[in-house]
C-alpha atoms as a PDB file:
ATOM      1  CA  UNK A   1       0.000   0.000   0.000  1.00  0.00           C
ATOM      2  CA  UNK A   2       2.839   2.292   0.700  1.00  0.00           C
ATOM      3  CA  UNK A   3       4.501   1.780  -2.085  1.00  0.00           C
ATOM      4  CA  UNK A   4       1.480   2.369  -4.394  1.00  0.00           C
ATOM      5  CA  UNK A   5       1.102   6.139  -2.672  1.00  0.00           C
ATOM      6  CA  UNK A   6       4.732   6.921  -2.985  1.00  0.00           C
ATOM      7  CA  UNK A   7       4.400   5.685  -6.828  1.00  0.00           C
ATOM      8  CA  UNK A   8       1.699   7.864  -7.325  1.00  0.00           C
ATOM      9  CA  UNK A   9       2.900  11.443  -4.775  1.00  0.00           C
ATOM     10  CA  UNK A  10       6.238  10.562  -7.012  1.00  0.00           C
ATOM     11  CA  UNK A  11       4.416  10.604 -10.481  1.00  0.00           C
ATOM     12  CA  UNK A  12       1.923  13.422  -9.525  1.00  0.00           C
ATOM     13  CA  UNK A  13       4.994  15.230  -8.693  1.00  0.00           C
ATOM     14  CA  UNK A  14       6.632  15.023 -11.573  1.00  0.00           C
ATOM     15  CA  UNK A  15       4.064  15.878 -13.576  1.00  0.00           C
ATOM     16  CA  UNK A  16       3.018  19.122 -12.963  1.00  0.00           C
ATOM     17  CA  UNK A  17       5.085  22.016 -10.820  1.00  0.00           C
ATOM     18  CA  UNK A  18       1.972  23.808  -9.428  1.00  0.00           C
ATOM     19  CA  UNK A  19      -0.551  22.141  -7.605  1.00  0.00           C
ATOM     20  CA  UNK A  20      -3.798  22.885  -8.116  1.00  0.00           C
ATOM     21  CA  UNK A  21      -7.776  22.085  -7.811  1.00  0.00           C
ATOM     22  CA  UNK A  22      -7.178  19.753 -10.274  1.00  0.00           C
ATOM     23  CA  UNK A  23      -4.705  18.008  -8.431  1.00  0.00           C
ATOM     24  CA  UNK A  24      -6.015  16.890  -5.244  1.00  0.00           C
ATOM     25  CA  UNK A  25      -4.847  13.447  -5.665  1.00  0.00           C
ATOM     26  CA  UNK A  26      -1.273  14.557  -5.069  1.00  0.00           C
ATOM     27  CA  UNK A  27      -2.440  16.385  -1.820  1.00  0.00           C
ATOM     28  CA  UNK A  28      -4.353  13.102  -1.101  1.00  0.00           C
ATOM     29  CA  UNK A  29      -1.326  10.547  -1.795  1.00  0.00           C
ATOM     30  CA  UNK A  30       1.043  12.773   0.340  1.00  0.00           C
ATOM     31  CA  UNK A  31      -1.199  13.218   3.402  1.00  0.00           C
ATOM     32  CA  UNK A  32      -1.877   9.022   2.718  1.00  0.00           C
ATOM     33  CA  UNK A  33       1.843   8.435   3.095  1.00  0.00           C
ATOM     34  CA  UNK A  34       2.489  11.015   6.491  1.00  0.00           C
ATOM     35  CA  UNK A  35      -0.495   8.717   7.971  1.00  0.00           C
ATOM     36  CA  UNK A  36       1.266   5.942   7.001  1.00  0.00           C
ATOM     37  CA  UNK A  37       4.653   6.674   8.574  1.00  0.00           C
ATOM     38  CA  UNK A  38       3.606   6.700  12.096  1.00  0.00           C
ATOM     39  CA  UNK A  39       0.392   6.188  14.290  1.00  0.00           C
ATOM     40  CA  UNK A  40       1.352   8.572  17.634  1.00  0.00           C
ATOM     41  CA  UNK A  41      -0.619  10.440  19.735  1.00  0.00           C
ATOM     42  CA  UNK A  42      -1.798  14.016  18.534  1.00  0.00           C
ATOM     43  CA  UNK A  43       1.556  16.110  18.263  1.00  0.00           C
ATOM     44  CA  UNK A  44       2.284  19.891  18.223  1.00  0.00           C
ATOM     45  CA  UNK A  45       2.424  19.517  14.376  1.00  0.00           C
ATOM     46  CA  UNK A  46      -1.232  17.555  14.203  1.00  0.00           C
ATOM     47  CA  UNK A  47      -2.549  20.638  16.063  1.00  0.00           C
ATOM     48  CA  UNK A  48      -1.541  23.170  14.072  1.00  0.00           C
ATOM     49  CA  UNK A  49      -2.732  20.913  10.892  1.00  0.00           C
ATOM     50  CA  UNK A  50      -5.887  20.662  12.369  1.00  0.00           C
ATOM     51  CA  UNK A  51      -6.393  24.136  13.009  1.00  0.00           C
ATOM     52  CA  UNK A  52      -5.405  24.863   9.381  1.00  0.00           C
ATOM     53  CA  UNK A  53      -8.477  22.393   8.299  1.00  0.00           C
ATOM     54  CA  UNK A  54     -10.912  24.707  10.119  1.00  0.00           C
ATOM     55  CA  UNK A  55     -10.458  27.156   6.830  1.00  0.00           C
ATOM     56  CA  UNK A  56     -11.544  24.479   4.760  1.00  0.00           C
ATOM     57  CA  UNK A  57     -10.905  22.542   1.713  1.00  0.00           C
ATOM     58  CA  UNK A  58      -7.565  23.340   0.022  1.00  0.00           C
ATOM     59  CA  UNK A  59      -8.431  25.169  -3.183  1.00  0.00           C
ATOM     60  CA  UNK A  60      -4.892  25.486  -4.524  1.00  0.00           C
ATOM     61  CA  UNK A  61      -1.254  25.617  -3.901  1.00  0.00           C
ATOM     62  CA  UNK A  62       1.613  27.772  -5.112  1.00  0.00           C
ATOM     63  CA  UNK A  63       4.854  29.052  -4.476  1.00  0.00           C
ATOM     64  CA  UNK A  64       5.690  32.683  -3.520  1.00  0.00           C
ATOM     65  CA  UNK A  65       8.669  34.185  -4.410  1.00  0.00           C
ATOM     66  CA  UNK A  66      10.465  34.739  -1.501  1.00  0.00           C
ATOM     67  CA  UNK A  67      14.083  34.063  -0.523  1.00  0.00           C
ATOM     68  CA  UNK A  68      15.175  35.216   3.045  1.00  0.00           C
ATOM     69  CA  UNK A  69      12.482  35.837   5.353  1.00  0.00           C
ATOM     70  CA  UNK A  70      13.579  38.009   8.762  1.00  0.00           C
ATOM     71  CA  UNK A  71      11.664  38.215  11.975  1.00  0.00           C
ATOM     72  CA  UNK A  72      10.570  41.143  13.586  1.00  0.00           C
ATOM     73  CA  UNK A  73       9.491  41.813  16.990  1.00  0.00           C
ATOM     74  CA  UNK A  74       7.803  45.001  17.712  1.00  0.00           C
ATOM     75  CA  UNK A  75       6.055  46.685  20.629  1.00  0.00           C
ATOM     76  CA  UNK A  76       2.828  45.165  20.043  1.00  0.00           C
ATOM     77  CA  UNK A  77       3.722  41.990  18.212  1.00  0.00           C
ATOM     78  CA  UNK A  78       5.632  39.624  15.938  1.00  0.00           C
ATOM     79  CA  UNK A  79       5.925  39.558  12.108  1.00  0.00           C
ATOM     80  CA  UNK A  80       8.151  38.458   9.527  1.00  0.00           C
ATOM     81  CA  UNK A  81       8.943  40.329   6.189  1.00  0.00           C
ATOM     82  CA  UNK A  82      10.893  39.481   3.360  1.00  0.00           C
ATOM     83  CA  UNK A  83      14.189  40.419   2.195  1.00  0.00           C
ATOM     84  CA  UNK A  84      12.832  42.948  -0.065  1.00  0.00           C
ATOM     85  CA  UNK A  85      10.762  44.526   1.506  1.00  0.00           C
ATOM     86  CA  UNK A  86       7.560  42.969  -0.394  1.00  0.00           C
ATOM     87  CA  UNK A  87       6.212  40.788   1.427  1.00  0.00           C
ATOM     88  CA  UNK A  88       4.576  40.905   5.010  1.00  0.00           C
ATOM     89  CA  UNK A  89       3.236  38.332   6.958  1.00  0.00           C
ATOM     90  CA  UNK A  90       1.297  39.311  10.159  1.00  0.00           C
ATOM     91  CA  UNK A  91       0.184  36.853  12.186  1.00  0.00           C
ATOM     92  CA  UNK A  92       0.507  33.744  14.468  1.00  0.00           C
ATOM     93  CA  UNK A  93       4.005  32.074  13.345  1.00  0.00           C
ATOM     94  CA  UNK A  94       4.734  28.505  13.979  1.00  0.00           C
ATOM     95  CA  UNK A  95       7.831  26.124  13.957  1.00  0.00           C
ATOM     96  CA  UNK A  96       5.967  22.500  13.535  1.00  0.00           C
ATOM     97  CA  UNK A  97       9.781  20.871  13.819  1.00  0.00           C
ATOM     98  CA  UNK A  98      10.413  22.563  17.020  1.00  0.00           C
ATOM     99  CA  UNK A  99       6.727  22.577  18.386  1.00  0.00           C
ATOM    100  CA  UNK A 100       6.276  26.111  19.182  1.00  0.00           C
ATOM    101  CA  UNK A 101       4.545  29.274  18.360  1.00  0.00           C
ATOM    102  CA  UNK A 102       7.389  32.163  17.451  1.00  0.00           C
ATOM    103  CA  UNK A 103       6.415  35.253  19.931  1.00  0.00           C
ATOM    104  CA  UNK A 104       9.202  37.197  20.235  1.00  0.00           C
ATOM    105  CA  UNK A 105      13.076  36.963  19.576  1.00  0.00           C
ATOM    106  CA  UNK A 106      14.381  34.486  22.047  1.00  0.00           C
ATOM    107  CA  UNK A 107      12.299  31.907  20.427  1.00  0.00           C
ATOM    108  CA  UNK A 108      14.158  32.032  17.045  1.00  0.00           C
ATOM    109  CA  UNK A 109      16.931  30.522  19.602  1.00  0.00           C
ATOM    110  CA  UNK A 110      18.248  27.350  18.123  1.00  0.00           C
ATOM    111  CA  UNK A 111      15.275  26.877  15.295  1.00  0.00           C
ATOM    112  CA  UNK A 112      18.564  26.684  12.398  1.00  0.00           C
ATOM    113  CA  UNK A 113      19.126  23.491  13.923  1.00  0.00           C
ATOM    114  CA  UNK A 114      17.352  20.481  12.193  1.00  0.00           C
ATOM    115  CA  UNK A 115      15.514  18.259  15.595  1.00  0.00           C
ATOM    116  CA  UNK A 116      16.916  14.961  14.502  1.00  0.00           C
ATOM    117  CA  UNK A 117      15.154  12.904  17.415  1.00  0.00           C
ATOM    118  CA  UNK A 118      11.682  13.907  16.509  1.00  0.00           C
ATOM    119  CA  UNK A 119      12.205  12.520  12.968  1.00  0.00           C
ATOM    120  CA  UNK A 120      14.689   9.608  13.606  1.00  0.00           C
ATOM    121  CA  UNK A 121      11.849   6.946  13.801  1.00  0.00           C
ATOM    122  CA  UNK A 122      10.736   7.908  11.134  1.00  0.00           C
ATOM    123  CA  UNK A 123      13.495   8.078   8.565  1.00  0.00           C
ATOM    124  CA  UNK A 124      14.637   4.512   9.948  1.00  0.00           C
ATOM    125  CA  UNK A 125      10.898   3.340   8.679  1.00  0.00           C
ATOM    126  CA  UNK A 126      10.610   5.275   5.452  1.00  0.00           C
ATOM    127  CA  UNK A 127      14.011   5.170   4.109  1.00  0.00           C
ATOM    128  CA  UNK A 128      16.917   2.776   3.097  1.00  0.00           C
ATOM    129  CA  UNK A 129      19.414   2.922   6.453  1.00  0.00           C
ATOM    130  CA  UNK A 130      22.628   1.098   7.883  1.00  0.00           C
ATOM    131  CA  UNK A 131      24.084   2.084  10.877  1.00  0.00           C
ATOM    132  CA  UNK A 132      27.694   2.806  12.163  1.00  0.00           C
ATOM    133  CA  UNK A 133      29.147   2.212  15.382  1.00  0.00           C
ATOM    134  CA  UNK A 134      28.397   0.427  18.625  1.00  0.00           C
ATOM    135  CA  UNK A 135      24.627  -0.046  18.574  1.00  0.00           C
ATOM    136  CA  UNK A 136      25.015   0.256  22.263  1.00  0.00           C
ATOM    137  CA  UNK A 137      26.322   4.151  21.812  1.00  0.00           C
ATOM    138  CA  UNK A 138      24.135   6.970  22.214  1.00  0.00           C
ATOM    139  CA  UNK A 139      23.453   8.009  18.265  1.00  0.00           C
ATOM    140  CA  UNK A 140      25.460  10.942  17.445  1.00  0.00           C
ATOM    141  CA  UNK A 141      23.743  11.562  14.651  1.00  0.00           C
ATOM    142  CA  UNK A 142      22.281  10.993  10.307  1.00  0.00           C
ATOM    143  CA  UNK A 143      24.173  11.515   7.356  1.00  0.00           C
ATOM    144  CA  UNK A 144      22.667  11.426   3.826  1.00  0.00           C
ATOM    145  CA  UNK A 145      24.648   9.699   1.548  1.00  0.00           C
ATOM    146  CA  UNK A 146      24.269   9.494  -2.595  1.00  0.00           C
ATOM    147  CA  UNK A 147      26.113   5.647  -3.038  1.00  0.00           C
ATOM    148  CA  UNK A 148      27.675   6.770  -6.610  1.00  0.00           C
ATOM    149  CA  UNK A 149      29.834   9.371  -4.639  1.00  0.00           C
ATOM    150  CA  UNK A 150      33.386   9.168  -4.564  1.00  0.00           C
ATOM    151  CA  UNK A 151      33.454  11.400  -1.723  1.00  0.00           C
ATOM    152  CA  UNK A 152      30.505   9.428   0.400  1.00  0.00           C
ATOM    153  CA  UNK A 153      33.210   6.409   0.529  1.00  0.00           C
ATOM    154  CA  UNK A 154      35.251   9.238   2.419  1.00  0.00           C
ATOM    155  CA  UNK A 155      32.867  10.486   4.755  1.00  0.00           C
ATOM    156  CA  UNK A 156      31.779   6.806   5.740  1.00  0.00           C
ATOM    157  CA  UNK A 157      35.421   5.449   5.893  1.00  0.00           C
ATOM    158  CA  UNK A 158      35.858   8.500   8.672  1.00  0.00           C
ATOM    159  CA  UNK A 159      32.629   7.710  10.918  1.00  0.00           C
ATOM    160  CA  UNK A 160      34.259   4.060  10.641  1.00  0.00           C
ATOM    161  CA  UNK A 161      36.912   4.965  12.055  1.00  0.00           C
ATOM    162  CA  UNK A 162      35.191   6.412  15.111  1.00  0.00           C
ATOM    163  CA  UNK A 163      33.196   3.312  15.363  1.00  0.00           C
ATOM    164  CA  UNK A 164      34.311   2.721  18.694  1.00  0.00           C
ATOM    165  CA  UNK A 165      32.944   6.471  20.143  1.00  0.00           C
ATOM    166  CA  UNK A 166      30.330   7.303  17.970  1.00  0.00           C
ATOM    167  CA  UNK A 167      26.928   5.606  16.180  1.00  0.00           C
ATOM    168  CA  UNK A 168      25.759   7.473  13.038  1.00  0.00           C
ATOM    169  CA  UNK A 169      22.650   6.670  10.923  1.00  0.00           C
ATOM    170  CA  UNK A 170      23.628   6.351   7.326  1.00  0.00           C
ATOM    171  CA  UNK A 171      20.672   7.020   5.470  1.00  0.00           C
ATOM    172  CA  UNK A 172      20.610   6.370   1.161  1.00  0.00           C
ATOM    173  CA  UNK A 173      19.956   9.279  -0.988  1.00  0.00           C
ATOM    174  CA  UNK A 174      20.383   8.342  -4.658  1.00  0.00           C
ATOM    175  CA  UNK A 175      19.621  11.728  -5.784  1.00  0.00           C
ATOM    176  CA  UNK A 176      22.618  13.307  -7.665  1.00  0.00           C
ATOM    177  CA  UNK A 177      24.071  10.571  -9.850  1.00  0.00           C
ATOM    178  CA  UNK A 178      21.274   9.772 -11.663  1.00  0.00           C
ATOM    179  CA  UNK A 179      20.103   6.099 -12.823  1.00  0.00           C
ATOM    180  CA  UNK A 180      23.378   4.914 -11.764  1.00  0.00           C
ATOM    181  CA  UNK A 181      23.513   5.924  -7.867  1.00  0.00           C
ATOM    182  CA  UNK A 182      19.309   4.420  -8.057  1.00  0.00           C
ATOM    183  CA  UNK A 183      20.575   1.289  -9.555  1.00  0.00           C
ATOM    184  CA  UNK A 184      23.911   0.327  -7.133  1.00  0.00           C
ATOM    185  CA  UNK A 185      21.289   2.045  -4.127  1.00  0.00           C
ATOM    186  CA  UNK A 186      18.846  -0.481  -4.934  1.00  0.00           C
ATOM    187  CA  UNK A 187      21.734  -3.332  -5.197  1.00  0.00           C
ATOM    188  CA  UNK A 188      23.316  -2.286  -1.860  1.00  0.00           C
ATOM    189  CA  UNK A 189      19.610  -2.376   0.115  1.00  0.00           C
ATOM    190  CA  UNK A 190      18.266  -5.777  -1.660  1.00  0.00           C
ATOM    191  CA  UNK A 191      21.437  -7.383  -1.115  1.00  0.00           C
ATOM    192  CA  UNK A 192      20.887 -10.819   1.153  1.00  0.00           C
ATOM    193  CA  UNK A 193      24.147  -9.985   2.987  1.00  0.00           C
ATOM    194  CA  UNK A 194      23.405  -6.694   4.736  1.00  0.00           C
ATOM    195  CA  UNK A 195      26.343  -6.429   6.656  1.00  0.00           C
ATOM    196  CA  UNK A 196      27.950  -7.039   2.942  1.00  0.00           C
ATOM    197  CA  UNK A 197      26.171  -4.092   1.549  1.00  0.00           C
ATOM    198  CA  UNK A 198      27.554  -2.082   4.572  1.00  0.00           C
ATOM    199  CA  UNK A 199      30.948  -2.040   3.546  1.00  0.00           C
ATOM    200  CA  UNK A 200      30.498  -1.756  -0.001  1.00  0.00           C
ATOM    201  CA  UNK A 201      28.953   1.451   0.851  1.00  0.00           C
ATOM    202  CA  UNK A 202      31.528   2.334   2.997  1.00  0.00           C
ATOM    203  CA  UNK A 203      34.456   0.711   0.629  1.00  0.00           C
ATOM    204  CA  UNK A 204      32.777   1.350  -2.669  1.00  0.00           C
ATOM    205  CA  UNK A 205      32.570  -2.424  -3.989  1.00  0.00           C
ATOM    206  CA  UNK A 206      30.093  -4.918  -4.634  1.00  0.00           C
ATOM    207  CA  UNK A 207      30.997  -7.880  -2.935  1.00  0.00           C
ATOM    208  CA  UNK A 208      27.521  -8.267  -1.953  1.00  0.00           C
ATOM    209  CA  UNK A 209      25.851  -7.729  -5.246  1.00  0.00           C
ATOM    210  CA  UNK A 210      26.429 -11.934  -6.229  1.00  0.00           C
ATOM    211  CA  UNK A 211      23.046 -12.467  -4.162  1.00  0.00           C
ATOM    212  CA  UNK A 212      20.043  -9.771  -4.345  1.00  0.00           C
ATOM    213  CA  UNK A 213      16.976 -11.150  -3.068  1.00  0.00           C
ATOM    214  CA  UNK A 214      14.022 -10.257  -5.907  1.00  0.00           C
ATOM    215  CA  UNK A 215      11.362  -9.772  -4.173  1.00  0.00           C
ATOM    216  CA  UNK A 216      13.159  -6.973  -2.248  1.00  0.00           C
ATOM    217  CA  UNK A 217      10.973  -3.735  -3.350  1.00  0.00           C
ATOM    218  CA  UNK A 218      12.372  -0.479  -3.452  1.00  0.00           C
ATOM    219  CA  UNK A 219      10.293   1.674  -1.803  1.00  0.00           C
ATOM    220  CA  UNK A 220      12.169   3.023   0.679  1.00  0.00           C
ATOM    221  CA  UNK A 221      14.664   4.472  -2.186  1.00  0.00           C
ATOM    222  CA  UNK A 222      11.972   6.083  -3.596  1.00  0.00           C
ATOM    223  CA  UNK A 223      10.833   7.864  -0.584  1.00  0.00           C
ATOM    224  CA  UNK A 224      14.285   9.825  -0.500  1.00  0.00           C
ATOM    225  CA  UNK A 225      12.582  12.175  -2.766  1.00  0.00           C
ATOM    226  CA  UNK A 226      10.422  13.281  -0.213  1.00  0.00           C
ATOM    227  CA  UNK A 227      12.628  13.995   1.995  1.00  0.00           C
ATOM    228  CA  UNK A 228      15.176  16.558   0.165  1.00  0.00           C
ATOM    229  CA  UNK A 229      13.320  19.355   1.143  1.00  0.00           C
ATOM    230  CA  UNK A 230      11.991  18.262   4.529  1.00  0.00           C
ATOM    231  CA  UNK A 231      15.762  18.381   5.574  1.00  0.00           C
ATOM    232  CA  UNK A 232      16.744  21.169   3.722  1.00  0.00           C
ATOM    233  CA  UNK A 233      19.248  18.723   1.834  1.00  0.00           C
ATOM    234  CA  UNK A 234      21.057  20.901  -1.224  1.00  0.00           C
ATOM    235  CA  UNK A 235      24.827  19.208  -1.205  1.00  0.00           C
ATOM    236  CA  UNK A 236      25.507  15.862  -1.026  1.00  0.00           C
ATOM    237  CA  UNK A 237      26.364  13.929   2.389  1.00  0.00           C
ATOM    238  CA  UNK A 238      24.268  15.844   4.646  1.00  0.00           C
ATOM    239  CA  UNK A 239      25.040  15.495   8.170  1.00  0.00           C
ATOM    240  CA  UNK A 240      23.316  15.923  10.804  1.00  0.00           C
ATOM    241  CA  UNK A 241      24.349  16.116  14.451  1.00  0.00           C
ATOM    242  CA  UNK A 242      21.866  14.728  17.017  1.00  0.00           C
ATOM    243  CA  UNK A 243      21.070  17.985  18.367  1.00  0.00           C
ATOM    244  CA  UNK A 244      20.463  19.324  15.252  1.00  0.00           C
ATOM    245  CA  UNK A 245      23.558  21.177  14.048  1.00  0.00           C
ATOM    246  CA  UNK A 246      23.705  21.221  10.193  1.00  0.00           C
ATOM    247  CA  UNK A 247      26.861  20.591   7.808  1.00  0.00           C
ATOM    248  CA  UNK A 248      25.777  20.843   3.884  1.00  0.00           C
ATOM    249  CA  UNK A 249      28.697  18.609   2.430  1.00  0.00           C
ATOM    250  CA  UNK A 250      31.217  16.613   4.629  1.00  0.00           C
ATOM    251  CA  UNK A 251      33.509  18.344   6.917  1.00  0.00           C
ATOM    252  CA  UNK A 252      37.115  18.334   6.449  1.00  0.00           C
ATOM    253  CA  UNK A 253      37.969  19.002   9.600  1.00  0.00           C
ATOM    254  CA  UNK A 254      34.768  16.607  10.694  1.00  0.00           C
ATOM    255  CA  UNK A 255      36.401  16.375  14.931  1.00  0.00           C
ATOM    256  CA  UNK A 256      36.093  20.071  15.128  1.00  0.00           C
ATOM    257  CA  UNK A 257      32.998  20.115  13.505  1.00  0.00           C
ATOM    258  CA  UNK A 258      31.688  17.525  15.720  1.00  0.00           C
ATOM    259  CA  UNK A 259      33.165  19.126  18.882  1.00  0.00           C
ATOM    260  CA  UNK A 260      31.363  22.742  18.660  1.00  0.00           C
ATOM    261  CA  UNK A 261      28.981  23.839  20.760  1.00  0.00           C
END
């Protein structure tokens, strides 16, 4: 069932870049597959959807040009307004990944930071994963990985190497080399051996590859799609600190990354 509303969000998707009336189904299969990923008691983010249904059906949907937003607090209140100057936006503002209404200043504390925890169950249920380290460690973090990528093999040879002192979720992206990263992605996570598949990732071979079980779907792969956005992903690994702390692109210096407040 889940694959059959990620086949058709995916599709719908691709098919037209403004949603419309005439494209409720899209709206449909996407709300389908965020019921689908987890049955939890009502959360900050259910709330706020719910009070967005009391204004009704959804007649349409579109993007608004706007590229930095900044948040002003004033005497009598809170609003944001673009970059330019041309757009103001008055009203109640809400961070759904942080669960909290935006008031004043002091709240902006912190919200660059990506809440890892509150979407870790998820991403292990939605997506392709493997995991590095200890399982018995604390996790320190995810890191988005494109398998085609000469420099993911770097970045997971490093967290390797920390095995010992730190647990990272890798998580499969194959969304920058094309039909090749989809096809050795889809090799690596319908591989019998999963350990196998590990360290080809890691290594960049295909030991593994000899014995794919078929009726392996893929899914999961295609859910990375979805997710691109949701994480703010533009460069290729992401990483992702558990408390949040964002680096687009592996760090060079990836201990003093790690260490900073």
């Amino acid at each position: 069932m889940l694959k059959k509303l990620l086949f058709l969000a995916s599709t719908l998707m691709l098919s037209s870049p403004v949603i419309a009336q005439d494209n409720t189904e899209l709206l449909d299969a996407v709300a389908a597959i965020k019921d689908k990923q987890a049955e939890e008691p009502k959360t900050y983010a259910q709330q706020t959807k719910e009070g967005l249904e009391k204004k009704g059906a959804i007649i349409g949907i579109k993007e608004v040009p706007i590229g930095k937003l900044f948040f002003v607090e004033a005497e009598q209140g809170s609003y944001l307004v673009s970059a330019d100057g041309r757009f103001v936006i008055d009203g109640k503002i809400k961070d759904v990944w942080h669960r909290k209404t935006l008031n004043e200043l002091a709240d902006l504390d912190g919200i660059d930071r990506v809440p890892v925890s509150a979407n870790a169950k998820k991403i292990e249920e939605m997506m392709a994963t493997y995991s590095i380290g200890k399982p018995e460690l604390p996790r320190s973090g995810v890191i988005f990985v494109d398998p085609s990528s000469d420099i993911t093999i770097t970045a997971l040879q490093k967290l390797y190497s920390l095995k010992e002192e730190q647990r990272w979720l890798v998580v499969l992206m194959p969304v920058v080399g094309g039909s090749n990263a989809l096809d050795r992605s889809r090799r690596l996570y319908c591989a019998k051996d999963q350990e196998l598949a590990k360290m080809d990732l890691i290594n960049g071979t295909n030991k593994s590859f000899s014995e794919i079980n078929k009726a392996c779907g893929d899914e999961k792969l295609i859910a990375s799609q979805f997710v691109t956005n949701l994480f703010g992903i533009t460069q290729m690994p992401h990483v992702l600190r558990e408390d949040g702390l964002v680096s687009e692109g592996f760090p060079v210096e990836f201990e003093q990354w790690y260490a900073q407040p």
